[in-house]
N, C-alpha and C. Protein backbone atom coordinates (compact mmCIF):
# COMPACT_ATOMS: atom_id res chain seq x y z
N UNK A 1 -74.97 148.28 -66.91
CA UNK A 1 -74.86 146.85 -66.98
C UNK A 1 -76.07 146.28 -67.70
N UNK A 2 -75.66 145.40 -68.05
CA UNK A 2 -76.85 144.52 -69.17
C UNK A 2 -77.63 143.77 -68.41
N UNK A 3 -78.73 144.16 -67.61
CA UNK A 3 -79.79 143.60 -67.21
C UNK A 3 -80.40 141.50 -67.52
N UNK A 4 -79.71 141.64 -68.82
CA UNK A 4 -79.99 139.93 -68.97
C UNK A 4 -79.13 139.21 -68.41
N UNK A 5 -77.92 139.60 -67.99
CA UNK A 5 -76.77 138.62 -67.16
C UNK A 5 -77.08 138.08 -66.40
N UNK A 6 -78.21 139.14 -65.60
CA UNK A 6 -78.38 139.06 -64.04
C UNK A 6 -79.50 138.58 -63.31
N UNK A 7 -79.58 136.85 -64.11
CA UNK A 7 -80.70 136.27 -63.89
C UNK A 7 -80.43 134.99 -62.67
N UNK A 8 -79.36 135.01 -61.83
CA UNK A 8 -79.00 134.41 -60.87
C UNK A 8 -79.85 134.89 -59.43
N UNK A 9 -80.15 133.90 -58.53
CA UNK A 9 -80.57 134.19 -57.06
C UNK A 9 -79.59 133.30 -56.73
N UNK A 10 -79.44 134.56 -54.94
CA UNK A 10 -78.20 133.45 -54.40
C UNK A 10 -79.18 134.20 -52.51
N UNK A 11 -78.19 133.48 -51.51
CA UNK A 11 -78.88 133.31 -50.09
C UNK A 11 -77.45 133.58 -49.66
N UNK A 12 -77.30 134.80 -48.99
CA UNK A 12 -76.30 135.13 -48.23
C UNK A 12 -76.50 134.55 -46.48
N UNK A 13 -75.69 133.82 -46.39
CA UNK A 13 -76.00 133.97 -44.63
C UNK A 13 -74.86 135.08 -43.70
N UNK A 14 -75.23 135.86 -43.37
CA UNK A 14 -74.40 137.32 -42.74
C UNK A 14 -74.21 136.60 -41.28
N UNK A 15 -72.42 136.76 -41.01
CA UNK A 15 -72.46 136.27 -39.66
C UNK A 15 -72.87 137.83 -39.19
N UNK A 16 -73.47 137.62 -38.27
CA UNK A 16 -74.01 138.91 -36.80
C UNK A 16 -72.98 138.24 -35.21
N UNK A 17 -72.87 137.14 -35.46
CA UNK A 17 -71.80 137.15 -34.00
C UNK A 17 -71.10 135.15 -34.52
N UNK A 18 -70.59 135.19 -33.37
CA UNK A 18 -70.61 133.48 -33.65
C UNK A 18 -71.60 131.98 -33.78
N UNK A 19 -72.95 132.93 -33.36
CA UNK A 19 -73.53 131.90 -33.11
C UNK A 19 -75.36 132.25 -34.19
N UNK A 20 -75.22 133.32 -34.74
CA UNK A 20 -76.53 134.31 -35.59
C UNK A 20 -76.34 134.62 -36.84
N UNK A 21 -76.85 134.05 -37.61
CA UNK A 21 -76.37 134.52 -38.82
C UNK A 21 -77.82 135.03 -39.44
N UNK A 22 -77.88 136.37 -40.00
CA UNK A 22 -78.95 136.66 -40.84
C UNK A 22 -79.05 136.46 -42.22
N UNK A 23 -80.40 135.97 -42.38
CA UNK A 23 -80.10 135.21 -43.93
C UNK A 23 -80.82 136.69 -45.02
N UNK A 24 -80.09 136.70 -45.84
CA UNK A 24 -80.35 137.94 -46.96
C UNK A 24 -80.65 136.93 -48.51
N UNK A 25 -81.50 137.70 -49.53
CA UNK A 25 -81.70 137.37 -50.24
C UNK A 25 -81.68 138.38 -51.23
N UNK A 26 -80.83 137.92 -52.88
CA UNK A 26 -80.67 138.51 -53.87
C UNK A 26 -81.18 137.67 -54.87
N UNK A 27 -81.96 138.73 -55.84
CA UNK A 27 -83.19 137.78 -57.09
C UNK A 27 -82.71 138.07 -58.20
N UNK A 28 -81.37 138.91 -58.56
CA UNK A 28 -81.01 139.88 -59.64
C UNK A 28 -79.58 139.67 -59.91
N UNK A 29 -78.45 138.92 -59.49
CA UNK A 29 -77.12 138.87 -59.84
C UNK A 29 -76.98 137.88 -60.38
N UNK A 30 -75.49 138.54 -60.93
CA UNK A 30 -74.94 137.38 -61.81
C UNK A 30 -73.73 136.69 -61.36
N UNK A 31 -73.80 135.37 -61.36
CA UNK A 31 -73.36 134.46 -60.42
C UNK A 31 -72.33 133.68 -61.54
N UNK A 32 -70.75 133.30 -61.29
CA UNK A 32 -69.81 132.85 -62.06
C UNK A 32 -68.93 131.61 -61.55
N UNK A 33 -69.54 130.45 -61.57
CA UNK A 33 -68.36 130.14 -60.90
C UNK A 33 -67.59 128.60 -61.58
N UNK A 34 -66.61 128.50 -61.49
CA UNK A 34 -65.70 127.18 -61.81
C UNK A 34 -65.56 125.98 -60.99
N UNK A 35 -66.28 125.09 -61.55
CA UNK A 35 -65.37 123.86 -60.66
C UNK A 35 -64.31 123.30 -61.10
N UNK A 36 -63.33 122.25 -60.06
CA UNK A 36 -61.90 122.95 -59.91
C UNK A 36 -61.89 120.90 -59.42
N UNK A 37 -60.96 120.58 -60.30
CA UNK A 37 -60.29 119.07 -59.72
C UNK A 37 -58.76 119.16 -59.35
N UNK A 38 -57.92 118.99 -58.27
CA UNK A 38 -56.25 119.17 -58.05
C UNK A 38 -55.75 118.21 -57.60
N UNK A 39 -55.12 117.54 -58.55
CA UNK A 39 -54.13 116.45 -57.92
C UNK A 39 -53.45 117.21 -57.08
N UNK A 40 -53.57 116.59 -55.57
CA UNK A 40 -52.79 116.77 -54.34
C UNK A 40 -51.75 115.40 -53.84
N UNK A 41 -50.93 115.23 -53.78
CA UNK A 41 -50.35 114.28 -52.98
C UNK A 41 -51.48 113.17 -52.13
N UNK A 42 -52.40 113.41 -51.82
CA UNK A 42 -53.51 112.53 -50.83
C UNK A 42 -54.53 111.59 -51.99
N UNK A 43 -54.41 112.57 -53.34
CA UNK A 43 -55.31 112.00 -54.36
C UNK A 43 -55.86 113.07 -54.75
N UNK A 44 -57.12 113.59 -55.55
CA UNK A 44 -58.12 114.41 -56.26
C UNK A 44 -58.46 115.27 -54.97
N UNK A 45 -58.57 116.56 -55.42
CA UNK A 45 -59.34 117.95 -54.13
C UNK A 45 -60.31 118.73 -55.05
N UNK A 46 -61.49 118.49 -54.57
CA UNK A 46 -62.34 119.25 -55.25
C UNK A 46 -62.71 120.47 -55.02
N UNK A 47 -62.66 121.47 -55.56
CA UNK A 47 -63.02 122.92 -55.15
C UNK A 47 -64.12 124.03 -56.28
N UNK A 48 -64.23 124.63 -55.79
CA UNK A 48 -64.86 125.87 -56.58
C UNK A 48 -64.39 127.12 -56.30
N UNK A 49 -64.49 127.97 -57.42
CA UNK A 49 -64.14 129.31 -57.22
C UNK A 49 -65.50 129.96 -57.32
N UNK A 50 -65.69 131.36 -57.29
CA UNK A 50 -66.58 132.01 -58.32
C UNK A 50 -66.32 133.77 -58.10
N UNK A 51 -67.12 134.28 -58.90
CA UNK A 51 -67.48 135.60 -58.64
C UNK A 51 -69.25 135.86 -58.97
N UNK A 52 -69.57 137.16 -57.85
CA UNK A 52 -70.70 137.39 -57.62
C UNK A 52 -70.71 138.81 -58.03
N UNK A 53 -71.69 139.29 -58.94
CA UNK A 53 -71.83 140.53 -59.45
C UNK A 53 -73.29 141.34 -58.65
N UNK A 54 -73.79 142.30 -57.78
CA UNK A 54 -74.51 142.51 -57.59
C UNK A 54 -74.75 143.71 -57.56
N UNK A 55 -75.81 144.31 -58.48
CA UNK A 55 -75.95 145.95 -59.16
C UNK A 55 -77.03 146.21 -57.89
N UNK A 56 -76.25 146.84 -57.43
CA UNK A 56 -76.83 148.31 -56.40
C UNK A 56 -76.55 149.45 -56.20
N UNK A 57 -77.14 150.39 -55.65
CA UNK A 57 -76.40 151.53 -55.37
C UNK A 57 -76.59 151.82 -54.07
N UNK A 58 -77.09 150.84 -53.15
CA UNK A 58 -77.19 150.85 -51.53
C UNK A 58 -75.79 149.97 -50.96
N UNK A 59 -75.70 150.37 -49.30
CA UNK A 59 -74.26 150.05 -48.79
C UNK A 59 -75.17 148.64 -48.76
N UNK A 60 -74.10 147.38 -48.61
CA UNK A 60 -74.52 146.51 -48.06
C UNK A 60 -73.37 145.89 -47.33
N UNK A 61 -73.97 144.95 -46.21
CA UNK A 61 -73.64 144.69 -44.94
C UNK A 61 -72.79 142.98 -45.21
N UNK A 62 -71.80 142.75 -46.26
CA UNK A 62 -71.11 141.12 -46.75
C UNK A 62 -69.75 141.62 -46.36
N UNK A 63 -69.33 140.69 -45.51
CA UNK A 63 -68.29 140.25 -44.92
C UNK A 63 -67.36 139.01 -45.37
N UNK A 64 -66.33 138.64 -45.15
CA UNK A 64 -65.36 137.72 -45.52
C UNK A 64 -65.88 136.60 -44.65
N UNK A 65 -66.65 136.46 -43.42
CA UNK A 65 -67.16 135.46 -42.86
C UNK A 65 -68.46 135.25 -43.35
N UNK A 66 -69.39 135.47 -44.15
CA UNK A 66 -70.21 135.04 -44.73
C UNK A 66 -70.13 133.91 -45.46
N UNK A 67 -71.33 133.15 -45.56
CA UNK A 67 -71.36 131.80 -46.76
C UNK A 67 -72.84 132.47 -47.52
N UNK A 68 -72.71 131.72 -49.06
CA UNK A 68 -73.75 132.04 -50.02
C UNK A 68 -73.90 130.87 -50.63
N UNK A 69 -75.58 130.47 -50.84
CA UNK A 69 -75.76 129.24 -51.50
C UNK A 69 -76.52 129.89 -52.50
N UNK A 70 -76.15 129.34 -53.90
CA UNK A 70 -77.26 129.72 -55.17
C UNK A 70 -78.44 129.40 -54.63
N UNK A 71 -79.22 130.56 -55.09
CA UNK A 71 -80.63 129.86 -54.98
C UNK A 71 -81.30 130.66 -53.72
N UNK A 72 -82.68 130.75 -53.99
CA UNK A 72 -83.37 130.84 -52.46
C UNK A 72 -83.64 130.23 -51.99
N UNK A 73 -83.01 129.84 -50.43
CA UNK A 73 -83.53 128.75 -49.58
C UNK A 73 -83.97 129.80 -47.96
N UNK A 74 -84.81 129.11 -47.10
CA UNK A 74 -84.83 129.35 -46.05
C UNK A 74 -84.59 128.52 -44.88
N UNK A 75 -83.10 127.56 -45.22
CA UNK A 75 -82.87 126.58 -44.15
C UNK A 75 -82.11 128.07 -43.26
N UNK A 76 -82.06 127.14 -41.80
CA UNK A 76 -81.20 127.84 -40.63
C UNK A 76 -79.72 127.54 -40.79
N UNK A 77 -79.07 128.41 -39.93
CA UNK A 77 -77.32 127.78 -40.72
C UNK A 77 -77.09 127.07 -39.89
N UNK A 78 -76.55 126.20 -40.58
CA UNK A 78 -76.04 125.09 -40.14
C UNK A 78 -74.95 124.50 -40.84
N UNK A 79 -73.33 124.94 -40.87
CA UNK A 79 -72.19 124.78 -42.24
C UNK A 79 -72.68 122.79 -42.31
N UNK A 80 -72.24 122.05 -41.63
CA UNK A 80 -72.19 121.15 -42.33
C UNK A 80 -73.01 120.41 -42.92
N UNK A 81 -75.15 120.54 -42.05
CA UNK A 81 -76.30 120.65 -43.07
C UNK A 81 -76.16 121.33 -44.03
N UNK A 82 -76.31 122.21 -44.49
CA UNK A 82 -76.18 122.71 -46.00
C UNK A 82 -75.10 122.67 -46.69
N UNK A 83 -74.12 122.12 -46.76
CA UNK A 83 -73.23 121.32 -47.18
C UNK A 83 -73.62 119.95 -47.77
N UNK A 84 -74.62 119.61 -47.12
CA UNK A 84 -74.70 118.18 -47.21
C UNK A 84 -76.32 118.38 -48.63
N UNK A 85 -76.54 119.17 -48.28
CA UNK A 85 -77.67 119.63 -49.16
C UNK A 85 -77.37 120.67 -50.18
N UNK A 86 -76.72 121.47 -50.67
CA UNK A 86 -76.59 122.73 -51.23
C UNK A 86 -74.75 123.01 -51.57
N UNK A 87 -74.49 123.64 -52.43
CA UNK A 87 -72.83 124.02 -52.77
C UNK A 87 -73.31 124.80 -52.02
N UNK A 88 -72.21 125.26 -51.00
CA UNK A 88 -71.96 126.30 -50.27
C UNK A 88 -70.25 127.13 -50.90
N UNK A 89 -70.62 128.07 -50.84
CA UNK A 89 -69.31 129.22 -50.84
C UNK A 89 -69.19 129.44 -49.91
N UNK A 90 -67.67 130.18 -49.40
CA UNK A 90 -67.56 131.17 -48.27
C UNK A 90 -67.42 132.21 -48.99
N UNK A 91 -67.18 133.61 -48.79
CA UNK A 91 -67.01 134.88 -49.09
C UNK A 91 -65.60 135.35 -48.79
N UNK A 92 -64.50 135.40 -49.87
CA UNK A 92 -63.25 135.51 -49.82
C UNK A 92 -62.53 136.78 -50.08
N UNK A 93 -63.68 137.73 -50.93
CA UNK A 93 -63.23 139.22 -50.58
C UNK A 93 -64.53 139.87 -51.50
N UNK A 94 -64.54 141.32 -50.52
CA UNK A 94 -65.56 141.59 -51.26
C UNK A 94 -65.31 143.45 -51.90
N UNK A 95 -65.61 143.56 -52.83
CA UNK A 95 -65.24 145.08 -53.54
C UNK A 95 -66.64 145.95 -53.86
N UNK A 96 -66.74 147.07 -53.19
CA UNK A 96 -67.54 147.63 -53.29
C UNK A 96 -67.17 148.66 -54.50
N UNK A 97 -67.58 148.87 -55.44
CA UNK A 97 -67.57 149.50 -56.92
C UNK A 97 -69.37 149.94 -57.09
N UNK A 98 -69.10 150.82 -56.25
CA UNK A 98 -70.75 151.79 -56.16
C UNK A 98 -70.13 153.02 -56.50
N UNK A 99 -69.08 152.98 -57.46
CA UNK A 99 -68.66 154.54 -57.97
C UNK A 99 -69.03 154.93 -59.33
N UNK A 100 -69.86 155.49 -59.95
CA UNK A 100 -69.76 155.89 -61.81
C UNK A 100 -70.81 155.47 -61.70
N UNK A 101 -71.24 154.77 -63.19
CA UNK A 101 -72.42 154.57 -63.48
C UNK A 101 -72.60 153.21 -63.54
N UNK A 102 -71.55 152.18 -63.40
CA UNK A 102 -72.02 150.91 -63.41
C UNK A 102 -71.78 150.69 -61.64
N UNK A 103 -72.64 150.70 -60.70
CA UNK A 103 -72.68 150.66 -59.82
C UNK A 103 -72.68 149.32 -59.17
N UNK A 104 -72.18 148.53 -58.05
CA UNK A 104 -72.44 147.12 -57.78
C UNK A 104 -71.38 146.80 -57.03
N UNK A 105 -71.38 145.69 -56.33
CA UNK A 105 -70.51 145.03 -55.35
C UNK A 105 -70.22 143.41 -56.56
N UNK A 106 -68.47 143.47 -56.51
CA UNK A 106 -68.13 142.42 -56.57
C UNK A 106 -67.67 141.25 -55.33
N UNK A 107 -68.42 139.92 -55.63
CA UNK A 107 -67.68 139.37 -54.34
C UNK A 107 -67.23 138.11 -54.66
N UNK A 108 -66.03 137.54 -54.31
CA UNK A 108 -65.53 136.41 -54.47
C UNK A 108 -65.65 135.34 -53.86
N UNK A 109 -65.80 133.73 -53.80
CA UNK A 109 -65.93 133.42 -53.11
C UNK A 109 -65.26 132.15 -53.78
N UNK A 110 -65.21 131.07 -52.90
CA UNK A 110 -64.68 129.74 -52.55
C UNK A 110 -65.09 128.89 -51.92
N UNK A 111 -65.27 127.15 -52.60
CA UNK A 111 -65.91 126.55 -51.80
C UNK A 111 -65.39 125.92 -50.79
């Protein structure tokens, strides 16, 4: 992989139970994402998609209940504070592709 892509930091918060979340930090991926306007019947829905590229060759511990905010922060979680401060994603699936030589976890997410 081309090393210049992968000039994104993002802040994983890892749920550990319902009420703990450990916050992880990545200084090296490459971060993709779309914002998204949908006429709904109610009026305009704003959303985001994205994808998260992260070159490793260690297991790592991202779940479908995780949220990720660009950027390094060290707030505590709190969904609807950092919401109110920060785009938040949730983590909508995640693919581990640590096989060959381009090694890395893809992960999807949604705002």
């Amino acid at each position: 992989m081309n090393k210049r892509f992968f000039i994104h930091k993002i802040t994983i918060y890892h749920t550990e139970d319902d009420e703990n979340y450990e916050i992880i930090h990545f200084y090296k991926v490459y971060f993709r994402h779309n914002k998204k306007t949908n006429l709904v019947d109610k009026g305009l829905e704003k959303g985001s998609t994205g994808s998260i590229t992260i070159p490793t060759i260690e297991k790592l511990d991202i779940s479908t209940d995780d949220y990720i905010v660009e950027g390094i922060i060290e707030d505590k979680f709190d969904l609807s504070l950092l919401q109110e401060k920060y785009q938040v994603f949730r983590v909508v699936s995640v693919d581990d592709n640590r096989k060959g030589n381009l090694q890395h976890y893809k992960i999807g997410v949604s705002e």
